[in-house]
N, C-alpha and C. Protein backbone atom coordinates (compact mmCIF):
# COMPACT_ATOMS: atom_id res chain seq x y z
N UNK A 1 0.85 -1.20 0.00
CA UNK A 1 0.00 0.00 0.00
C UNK A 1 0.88 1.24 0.00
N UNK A 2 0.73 2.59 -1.00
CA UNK A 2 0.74 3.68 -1.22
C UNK A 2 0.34 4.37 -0.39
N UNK A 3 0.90 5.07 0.55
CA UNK A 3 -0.19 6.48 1.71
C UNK A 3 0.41 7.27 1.57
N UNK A 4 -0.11 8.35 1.64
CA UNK A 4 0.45 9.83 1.47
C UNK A 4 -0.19 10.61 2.88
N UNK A 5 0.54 11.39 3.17
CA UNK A 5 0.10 11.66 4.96
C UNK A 5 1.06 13.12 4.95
N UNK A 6 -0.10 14.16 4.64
CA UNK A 6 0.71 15.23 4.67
C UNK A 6 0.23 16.78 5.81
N UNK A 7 -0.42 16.21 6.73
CA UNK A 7 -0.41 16.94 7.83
C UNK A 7 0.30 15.69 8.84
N UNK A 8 0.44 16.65 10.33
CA UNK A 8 1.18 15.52 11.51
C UNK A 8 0.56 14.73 11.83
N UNK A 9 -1.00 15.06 11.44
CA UNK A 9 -2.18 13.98 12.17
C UNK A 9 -3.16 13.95 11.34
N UNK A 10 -3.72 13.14 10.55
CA UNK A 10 -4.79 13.17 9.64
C UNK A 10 -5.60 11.97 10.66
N UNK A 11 -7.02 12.30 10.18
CA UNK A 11 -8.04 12.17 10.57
C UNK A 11 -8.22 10.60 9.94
N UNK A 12 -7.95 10.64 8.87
CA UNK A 12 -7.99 9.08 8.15
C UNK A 12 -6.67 9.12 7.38
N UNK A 13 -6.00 8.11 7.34
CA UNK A 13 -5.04 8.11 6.22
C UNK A 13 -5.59 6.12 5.46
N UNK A 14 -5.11 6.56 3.67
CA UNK A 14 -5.72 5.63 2.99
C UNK A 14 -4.97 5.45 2.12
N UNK A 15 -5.32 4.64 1.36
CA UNK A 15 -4.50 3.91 -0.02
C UNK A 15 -4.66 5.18 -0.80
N UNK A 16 -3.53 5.64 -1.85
CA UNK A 16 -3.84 6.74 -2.29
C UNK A 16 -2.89 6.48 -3.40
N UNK A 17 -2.95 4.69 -3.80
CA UNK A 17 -1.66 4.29 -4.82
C UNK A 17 -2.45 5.04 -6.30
N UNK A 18 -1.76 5.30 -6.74
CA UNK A 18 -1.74 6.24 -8.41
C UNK A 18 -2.19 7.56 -8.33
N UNK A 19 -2.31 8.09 -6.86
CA UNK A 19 -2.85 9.53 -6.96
C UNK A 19 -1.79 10.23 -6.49
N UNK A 20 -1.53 11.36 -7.00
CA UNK A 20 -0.49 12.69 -6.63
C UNK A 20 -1.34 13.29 -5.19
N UNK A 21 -0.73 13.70 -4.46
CA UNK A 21 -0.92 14.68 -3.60
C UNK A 21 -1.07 16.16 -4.24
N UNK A 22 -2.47 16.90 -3.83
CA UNK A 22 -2.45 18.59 -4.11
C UNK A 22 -1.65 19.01 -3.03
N UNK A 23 -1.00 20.20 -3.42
CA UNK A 23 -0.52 21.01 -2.59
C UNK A 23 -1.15 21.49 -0.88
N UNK A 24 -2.65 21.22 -1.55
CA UNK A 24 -3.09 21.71 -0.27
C UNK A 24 -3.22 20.53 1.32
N UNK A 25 -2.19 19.57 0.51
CA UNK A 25 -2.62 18.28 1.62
C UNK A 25 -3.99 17.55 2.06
N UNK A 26 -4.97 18.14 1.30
CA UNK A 26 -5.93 17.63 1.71
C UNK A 26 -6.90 17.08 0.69
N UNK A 27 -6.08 16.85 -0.39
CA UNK A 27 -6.64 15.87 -2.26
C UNK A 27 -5.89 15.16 -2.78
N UNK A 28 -6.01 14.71 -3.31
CA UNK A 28 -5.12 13.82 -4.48
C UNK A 28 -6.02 13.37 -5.62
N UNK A 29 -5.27 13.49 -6.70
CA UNK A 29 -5.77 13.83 -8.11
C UNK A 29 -5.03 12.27 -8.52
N UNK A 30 -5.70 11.11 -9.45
CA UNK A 30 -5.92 10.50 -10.50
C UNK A 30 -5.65 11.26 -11.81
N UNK A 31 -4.21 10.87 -12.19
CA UNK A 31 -4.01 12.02 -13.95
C UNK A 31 -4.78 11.06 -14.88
N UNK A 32 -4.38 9.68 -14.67
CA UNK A 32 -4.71 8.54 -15.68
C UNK A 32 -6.22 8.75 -15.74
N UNK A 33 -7.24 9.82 -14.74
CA UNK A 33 -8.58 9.36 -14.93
C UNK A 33 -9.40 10.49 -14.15
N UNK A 34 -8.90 11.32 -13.95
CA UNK A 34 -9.11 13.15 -13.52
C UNK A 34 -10.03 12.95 -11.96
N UNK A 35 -9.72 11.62 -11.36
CA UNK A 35 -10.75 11.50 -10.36
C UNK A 35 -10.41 12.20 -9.16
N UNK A 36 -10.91 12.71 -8.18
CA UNK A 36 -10.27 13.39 -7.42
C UNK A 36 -10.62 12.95 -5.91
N UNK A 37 -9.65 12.97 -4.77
CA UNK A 37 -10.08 12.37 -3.69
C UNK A 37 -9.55 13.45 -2.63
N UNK A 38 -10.60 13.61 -1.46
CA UNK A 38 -10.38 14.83 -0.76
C UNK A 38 -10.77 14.38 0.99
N UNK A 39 -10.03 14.76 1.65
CA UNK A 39 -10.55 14.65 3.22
C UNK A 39 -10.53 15.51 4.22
N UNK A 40 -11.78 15.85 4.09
CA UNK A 40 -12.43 16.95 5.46
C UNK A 40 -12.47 16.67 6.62
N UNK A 41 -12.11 17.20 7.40
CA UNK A 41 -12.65 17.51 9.12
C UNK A 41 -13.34 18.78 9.28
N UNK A 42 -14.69 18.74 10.16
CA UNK A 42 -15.62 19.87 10.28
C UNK A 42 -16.19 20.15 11.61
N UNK A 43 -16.42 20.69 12.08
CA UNK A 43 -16.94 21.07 13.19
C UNK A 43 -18.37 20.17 13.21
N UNK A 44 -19.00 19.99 14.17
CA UNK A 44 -20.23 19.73 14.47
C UNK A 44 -20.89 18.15 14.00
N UNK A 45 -22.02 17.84 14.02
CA UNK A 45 -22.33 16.47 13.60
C UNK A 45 -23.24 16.54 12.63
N UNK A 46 -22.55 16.07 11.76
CA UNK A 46 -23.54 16.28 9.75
C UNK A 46 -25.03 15.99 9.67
N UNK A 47 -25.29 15.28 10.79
CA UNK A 47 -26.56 14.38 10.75
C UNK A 47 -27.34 13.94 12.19
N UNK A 48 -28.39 13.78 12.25
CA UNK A 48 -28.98 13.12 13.71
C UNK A 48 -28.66 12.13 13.84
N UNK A 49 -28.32 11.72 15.41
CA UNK A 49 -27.45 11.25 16.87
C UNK A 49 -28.39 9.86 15.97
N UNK A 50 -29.78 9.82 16.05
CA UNK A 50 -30.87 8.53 16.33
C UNK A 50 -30.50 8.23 14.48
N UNK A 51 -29.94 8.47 13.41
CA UNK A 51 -29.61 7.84 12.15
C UNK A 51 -28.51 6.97 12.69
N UNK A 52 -27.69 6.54 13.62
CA UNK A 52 -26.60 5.97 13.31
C UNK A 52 -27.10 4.08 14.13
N UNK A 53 -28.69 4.83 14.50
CA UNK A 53 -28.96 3.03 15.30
C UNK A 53 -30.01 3.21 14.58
N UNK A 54 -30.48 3.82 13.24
CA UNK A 54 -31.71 3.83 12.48
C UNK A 54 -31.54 3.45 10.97
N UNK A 55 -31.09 2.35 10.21
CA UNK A 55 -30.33 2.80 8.89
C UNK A 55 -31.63 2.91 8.35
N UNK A 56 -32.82 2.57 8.16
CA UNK A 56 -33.99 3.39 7.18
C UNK A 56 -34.22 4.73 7.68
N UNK A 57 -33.93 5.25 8.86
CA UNK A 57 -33.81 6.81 8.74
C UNK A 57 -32.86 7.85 8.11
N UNK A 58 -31.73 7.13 8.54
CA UNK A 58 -30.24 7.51 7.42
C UNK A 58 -30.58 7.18 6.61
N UNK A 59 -31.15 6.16 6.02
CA UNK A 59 -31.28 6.54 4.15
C UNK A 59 -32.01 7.49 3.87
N UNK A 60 -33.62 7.34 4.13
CA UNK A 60 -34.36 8.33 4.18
C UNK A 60 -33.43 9.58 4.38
N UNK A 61 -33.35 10.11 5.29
CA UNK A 61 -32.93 11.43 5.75
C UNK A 61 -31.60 11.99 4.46
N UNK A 62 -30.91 10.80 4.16
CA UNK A 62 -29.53 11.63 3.13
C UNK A 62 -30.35 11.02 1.70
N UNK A 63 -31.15 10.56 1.50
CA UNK A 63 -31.84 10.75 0.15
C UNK A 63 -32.66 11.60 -0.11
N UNK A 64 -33.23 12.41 0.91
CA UNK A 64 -33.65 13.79 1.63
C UNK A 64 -32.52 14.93 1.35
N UNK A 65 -31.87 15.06 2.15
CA UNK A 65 -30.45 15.80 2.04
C UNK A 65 -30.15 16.26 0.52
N UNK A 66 -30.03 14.92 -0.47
CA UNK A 66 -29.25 15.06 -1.89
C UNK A 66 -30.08 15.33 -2.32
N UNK A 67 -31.59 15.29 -2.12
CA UNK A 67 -32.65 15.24 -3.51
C UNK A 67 -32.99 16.70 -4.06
N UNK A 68 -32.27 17.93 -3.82
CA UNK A 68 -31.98 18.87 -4.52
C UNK A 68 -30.77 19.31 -4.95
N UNK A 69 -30.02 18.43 -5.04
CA UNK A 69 -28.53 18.53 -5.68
C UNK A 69 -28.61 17.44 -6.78
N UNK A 70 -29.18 16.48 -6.16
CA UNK A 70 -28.63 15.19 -7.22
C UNK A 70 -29.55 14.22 -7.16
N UNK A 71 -29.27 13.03 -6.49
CA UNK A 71 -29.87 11.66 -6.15
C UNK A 71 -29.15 10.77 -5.23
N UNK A 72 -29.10 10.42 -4.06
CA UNK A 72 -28.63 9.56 -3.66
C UNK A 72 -28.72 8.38 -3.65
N UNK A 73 -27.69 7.35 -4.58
CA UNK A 73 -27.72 6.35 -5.05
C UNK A 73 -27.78 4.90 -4.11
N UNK A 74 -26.61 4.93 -3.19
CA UNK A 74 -27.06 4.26 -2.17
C UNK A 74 -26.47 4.83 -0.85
N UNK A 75 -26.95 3.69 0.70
CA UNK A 75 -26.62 4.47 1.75
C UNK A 75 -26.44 3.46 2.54
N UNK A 76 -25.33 3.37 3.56
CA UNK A 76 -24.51 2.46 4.45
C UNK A 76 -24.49 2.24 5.10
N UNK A 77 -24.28 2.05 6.41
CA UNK A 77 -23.22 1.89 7.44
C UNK A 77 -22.28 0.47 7.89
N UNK A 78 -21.33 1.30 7.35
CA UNK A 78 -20.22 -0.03 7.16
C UNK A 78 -18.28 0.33 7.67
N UNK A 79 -17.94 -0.81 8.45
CA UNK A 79 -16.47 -1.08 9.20
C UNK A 79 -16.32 0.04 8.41
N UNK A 80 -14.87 0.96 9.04
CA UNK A 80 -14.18 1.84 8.44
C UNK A 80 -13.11 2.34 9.31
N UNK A 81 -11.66 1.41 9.23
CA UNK A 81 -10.67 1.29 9.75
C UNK A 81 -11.05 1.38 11.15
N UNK A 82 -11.27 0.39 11.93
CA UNK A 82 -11.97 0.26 13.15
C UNK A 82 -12.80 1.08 13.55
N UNK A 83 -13.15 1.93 12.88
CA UNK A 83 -14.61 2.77 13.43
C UNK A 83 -16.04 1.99 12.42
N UNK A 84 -16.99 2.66 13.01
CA UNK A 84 -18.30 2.53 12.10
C UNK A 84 -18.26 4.08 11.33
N UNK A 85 -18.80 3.69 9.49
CA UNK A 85 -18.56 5.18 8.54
C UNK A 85 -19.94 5.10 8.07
N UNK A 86 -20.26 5.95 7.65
CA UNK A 86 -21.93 5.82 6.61
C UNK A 86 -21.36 6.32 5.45
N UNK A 87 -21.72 5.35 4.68
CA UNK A 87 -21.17 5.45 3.20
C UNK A 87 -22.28 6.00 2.04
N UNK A 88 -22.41 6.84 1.30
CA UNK A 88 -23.06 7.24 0.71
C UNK A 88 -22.34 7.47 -0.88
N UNK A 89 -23.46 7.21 -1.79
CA UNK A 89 -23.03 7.00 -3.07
C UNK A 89 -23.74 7.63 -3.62
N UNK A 90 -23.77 8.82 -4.43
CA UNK A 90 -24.38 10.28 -5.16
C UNK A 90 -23.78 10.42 -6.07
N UNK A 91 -24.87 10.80 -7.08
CA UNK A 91 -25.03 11.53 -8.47
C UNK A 91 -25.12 12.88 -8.47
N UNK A 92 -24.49 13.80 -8.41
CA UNK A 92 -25.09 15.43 -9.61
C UNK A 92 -24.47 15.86 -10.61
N UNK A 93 -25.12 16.98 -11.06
CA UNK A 93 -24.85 17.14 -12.17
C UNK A 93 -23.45 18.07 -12.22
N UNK A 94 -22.60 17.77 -13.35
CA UNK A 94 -21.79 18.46 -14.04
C UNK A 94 -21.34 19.45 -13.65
N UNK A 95 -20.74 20.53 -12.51
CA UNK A 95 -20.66 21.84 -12.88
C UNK A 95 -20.62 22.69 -13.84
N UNK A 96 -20.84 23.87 -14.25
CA UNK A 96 -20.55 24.47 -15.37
C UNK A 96 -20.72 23.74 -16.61
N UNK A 97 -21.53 22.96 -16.61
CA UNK A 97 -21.38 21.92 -18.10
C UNK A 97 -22.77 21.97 -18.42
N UNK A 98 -23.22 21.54 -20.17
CA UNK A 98 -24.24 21.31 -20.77
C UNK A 98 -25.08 20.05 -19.60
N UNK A 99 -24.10 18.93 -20.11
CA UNK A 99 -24.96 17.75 -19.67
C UNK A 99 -23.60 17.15 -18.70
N UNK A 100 -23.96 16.19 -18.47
CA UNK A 100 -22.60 14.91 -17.77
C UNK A 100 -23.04 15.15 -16.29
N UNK A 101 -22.73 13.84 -15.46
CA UNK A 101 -22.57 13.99 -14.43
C UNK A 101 -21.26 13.49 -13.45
N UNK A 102 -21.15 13.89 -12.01
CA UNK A 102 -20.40 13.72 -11.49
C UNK A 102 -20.73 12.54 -10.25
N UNK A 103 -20.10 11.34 -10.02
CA UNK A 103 -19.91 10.72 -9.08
C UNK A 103 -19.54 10.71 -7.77
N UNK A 104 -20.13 10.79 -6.53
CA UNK A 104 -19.35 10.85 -5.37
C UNK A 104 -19.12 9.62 -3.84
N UNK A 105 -18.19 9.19 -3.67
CA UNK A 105 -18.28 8.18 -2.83
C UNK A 105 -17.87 8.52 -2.03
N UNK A 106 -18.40 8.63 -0.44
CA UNK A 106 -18.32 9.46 0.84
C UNK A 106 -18.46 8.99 2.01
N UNK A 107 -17.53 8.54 2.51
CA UNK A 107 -17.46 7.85 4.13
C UNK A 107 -17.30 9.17 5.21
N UNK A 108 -18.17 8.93 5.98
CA UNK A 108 -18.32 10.02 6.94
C UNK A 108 -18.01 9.39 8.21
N UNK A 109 -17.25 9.87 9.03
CA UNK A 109 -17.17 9.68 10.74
C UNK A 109 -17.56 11.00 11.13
N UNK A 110 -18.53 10.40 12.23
CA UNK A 110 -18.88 11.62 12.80
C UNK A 110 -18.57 11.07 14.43
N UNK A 111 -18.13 12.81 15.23
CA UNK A 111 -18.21 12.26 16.88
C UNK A 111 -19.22 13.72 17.01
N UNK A 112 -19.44 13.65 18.38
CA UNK A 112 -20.49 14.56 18.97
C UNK A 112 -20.00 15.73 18.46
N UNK A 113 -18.83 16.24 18.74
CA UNK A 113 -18.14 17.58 18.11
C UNK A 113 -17.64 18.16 16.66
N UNK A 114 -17.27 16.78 15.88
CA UNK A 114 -16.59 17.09 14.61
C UNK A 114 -16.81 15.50 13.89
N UNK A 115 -17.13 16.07 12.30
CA UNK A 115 -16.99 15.02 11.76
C UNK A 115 -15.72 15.03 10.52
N UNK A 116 -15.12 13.79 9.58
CA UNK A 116 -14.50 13.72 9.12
C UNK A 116 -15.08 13.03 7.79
N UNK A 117 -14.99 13.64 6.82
CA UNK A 117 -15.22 13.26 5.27
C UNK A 117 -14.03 12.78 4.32
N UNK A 118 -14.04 11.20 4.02
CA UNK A 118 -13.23 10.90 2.90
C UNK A 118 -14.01 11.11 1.73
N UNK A 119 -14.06 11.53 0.51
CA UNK A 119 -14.54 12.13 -0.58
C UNK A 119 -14.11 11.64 -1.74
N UNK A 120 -14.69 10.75 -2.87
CA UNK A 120 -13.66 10.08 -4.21
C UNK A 120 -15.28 10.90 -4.81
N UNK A 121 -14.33 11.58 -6.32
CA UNK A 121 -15.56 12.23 -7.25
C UNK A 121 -14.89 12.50 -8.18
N UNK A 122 -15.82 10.87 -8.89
CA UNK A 122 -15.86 10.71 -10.15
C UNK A 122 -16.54 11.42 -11.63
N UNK A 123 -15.76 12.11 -12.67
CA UNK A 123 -16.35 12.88 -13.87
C UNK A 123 -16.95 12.23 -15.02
N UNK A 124 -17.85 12.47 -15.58
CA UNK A 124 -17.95 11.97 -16.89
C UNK A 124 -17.20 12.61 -17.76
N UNK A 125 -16.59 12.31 -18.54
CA UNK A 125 -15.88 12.90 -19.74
C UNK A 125 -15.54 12.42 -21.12
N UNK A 126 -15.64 13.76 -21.73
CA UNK A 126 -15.98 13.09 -23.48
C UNK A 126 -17.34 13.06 -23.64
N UNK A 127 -17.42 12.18 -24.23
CA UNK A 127 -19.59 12.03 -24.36
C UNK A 127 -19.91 11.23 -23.09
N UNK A 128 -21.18 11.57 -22.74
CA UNK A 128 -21.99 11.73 -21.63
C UNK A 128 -22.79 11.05 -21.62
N UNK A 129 -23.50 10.07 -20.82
CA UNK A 129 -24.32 9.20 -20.50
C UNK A 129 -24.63 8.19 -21.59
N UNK A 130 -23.40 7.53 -21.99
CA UNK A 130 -23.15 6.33 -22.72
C UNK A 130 -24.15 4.94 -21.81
N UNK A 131 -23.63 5.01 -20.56
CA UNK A 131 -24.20 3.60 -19.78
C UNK A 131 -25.64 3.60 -20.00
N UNK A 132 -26.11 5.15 -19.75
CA UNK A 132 -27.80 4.96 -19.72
C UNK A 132 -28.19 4.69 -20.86
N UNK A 133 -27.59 5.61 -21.82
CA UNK A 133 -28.24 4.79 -23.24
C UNK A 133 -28.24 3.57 -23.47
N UNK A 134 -27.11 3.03 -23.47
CA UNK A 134 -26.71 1.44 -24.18
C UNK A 134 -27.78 0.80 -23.54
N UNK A 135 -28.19 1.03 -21.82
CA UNK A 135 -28.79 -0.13 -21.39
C UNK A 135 -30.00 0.23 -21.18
N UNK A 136 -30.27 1.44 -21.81
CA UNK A 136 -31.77 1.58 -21.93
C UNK A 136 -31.97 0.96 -23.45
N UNK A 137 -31.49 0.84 -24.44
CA UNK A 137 -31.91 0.22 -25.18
C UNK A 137 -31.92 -1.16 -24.98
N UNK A 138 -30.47 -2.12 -24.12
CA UNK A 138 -30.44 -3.35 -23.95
C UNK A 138 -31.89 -3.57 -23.41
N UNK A 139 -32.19 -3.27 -22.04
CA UNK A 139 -33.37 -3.64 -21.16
C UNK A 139 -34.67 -3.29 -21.90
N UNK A 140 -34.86 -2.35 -23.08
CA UNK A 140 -35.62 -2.25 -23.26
C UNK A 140 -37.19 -1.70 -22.21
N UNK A 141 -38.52 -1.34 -22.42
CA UNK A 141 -39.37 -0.58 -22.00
C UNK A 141 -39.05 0.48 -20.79
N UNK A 142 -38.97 2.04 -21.92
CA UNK A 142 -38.29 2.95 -21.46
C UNK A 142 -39.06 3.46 -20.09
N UNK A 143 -40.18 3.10 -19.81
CA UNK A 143 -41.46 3.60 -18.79
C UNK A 143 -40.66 3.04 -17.22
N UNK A 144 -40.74 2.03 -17.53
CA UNK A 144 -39.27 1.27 -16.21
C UNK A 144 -37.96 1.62 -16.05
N UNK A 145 -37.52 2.66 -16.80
CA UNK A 145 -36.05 2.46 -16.42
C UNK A 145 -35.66 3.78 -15.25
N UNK A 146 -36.69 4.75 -15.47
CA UNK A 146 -36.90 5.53 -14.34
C UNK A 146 -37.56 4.89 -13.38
N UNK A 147 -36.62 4.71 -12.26
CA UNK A 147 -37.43 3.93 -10.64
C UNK A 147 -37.76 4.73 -9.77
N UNK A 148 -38.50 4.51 -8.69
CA UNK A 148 -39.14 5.13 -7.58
C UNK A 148 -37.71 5.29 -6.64
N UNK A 149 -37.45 5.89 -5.12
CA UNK A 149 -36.40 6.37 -4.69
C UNK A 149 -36.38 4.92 -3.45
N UNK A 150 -35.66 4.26 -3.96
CA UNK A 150 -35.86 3.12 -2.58
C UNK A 150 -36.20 3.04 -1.17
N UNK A 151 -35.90 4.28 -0.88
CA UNK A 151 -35.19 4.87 0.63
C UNK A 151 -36.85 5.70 1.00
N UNK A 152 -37.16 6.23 -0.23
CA UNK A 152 -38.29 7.22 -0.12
C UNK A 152 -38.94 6.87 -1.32
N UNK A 153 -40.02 6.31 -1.80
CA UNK A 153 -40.85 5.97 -2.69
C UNK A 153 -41.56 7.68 -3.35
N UNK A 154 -42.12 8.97 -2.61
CA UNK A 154 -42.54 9.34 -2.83
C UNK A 154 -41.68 10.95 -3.13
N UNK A 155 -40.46 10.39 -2.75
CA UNK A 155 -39.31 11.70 -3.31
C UNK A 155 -38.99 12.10 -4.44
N UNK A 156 -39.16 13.08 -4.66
CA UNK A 156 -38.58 13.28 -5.93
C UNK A 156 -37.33 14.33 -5.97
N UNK A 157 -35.92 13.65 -7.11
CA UNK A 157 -35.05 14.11 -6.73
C UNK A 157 -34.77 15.52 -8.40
N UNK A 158 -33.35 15.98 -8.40
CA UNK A 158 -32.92 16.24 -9.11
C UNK A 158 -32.72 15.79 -10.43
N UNK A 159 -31.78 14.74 -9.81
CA UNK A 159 -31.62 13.38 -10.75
C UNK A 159 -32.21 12.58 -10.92
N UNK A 160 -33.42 11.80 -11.37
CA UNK A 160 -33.72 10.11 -11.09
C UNK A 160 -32.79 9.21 -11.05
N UNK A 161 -33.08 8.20 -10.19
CA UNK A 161 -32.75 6.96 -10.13
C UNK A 161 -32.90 5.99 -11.52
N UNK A 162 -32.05 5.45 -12.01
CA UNK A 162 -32.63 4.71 -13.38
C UNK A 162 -31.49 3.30 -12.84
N UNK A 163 -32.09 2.48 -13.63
CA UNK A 163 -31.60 0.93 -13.61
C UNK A 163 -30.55 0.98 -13.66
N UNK A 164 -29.96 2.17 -14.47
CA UNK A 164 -28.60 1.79 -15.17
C UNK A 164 -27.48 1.88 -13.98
N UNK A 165 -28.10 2.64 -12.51
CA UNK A 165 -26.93 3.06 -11.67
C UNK A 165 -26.85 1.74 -10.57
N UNK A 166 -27.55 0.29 -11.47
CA UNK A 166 -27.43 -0.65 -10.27
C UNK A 166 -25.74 -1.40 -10.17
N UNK A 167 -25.60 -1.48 -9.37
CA UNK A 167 -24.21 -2.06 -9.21
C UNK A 167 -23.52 -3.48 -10.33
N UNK A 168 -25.09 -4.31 -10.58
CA UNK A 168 -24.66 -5.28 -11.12
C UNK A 168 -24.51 -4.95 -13.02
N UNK A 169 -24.17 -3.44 -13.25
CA UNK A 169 -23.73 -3.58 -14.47
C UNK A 169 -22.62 -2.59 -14.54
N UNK A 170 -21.86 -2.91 -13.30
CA UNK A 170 -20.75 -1.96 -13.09
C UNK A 170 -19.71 -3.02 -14.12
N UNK A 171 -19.56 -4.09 -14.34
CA UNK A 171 -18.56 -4.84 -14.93
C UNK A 171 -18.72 -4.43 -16.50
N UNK A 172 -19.67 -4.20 -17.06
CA UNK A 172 -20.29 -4.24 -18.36
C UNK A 172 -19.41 -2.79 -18.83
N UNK A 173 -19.02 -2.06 -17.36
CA UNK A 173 -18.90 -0.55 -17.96
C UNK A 173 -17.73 -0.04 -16.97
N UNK A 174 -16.64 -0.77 -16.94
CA UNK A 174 -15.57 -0.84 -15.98
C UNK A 174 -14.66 0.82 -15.57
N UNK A 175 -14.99 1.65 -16.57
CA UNK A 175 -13.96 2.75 -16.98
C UNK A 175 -15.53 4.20 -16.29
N UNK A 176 -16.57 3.66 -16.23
CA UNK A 176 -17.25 4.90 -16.21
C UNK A 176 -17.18 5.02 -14.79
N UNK A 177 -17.47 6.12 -14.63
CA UNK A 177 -17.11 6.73 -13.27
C UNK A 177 -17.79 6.41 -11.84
N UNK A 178 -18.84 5.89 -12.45
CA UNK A 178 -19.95 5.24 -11.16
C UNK A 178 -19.64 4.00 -11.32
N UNK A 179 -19.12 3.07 -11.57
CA UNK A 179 -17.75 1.87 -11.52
C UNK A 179 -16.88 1.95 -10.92
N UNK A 180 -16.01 3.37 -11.28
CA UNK A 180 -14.89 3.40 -10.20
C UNK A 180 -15.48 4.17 -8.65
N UNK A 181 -16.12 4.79 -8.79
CA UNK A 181 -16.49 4.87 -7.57
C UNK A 181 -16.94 3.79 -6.41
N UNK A 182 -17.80 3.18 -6.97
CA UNK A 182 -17.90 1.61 -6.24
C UNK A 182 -16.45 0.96 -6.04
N UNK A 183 -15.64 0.91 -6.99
CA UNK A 183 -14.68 0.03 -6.98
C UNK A 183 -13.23 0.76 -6.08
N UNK A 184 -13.29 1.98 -5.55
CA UNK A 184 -12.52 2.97 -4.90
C UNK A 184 -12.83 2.86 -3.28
N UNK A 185 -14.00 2.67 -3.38
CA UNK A 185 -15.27 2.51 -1.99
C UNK A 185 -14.48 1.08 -1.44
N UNK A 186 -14.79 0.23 -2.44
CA UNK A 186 -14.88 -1.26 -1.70
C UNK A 186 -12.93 -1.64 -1.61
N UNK A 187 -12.36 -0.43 -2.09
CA UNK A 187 -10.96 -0.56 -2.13
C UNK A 187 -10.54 0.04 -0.49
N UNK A 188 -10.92 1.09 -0.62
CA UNK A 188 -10.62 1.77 0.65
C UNK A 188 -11.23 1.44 2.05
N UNK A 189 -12.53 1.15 2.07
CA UNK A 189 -12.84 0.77 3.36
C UNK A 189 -12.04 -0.11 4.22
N UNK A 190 -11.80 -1.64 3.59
CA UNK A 190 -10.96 -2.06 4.55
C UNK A 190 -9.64 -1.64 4.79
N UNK A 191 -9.20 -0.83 4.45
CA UNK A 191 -7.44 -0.92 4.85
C UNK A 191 -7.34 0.67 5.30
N UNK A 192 -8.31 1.52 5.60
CA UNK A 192 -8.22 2.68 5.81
C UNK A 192 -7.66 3.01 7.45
N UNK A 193 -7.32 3.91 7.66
CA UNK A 193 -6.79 3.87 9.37
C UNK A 193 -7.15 4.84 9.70
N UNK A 194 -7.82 5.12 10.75
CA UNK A 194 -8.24 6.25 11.49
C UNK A 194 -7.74 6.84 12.79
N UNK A 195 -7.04 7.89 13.07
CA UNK A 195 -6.48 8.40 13.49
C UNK A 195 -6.92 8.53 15.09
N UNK A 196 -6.24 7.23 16.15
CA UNK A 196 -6.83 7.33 16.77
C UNK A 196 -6.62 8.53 18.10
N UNK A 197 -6.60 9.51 18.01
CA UNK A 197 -7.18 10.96 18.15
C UNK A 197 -8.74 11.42 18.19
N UNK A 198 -8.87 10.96 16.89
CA UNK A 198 -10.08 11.37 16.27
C UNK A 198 -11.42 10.30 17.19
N UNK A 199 -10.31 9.16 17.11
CA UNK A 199 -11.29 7.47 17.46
C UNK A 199 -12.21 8.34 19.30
N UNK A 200 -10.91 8.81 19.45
CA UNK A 200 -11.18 8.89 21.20
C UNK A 200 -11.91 9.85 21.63
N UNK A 201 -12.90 10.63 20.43
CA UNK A 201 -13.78 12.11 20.47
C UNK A 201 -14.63 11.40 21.20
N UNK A 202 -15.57 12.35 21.90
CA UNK A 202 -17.25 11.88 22.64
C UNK A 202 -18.07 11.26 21.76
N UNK A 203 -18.39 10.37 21.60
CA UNK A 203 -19.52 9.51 20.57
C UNK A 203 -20.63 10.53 20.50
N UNK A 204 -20.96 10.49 19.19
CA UNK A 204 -22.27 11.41 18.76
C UNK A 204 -23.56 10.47 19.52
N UNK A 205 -24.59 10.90 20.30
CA UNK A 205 -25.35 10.07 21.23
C UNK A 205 -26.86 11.07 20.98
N UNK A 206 -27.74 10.45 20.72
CA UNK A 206 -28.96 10.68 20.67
C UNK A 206 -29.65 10.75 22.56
N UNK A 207 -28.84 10.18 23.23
CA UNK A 207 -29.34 10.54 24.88
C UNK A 207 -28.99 12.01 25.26
């Protein structure tokens, strides 16, 4: 394993093999594939104390959260270098661009005082929503390929949800960006280390 560790104490340190370090110590850039990976520490707790012993409220609640930015694709809570992380997997759109969207895969620790964000966000680039086409024509009847919000049936987001963002045709489409995001996710969780500093904050507590 590759780590790059460029403050005295980072909050998480992770596999960061083929990415450069930014200057600012707190990104690293993918040249081979413009992906970019970033880690925050913030004051305060991102989310309610009662989501972390509720996972249909954490979904609900961050498919809530995204559904005027984007769509939240899926939602977690899963090991993350001996802590528990809530992993969240989001779609929006493009900055500054016609069409395309952007990928984001996001492990959050939170303690009562401060939370910590690992961040991978993936671009579309070149031509734009290749996956949805191809497999809206493969699957055929276009009325189905827009789905209801799993988490929230009656939400409506930015983005829709469509078939094409299910995991099991991430192989079919290895290079697009909601591929590597999954495949960055399921890279990093286990071998990530968390700074135990951070481990020893007051637990975020709904009492």
């Amino acid at each position: 394993m590759s780590t790059q560790q460029h403050r005295q104490s980072m909050a998480i340190v992770f596999d960061s093999s083929g990415m450069r370090p930014e200057d600012d110590g707190e990104s690293w850039y993918d040249p081979s594939t413009g992906d970019v990976v970033s880690l925050q520490v913030n004051e305060g707790p991102p989310f309610e104390a009662a989501w972390m012993s509720d996972v249909a409220s954490l979904r609900r609640g961050f498919a809530r959260m995204f559904a005027g930015a984007g769509c939240l694709i899926e939602a977690e809570l899963v090991p993350f270098g001996g802590a528990r992380a809530v992993y969240q997997l989001v779609k929006v759109p493009l900055p500054n661009a016609p069409s395309g969207l952007v990928y984001l895969s996001i492990f959050t620790l939170t303690k009562a005082t401060r939370y910590a964000q690992l961040i991978f966000q993936g671009a579309e680039r070149g031509t734009t929503g290749m996956r949805e086409a191809i497999l809206s024509v493969r699957l055929g009847n276009p009325a189905d390929f827009r789905l209801p919000h799993p988490y929230d049936r009656e939400l409506r987001t930015r983005l829709p949800l469509l078939r094409s963002d299910d995991a099991g045709f991430d192989a079919q489409f290895p290079d697009h960006p909601l591929s590597r995001a999954r495949r960055w996710a399921a890279r990093i969780a286990p071998s990530a280390v968390v700074d135990p500093a951070f481990t020893a904050l007051p637990e975020l507590s709904s009492h």
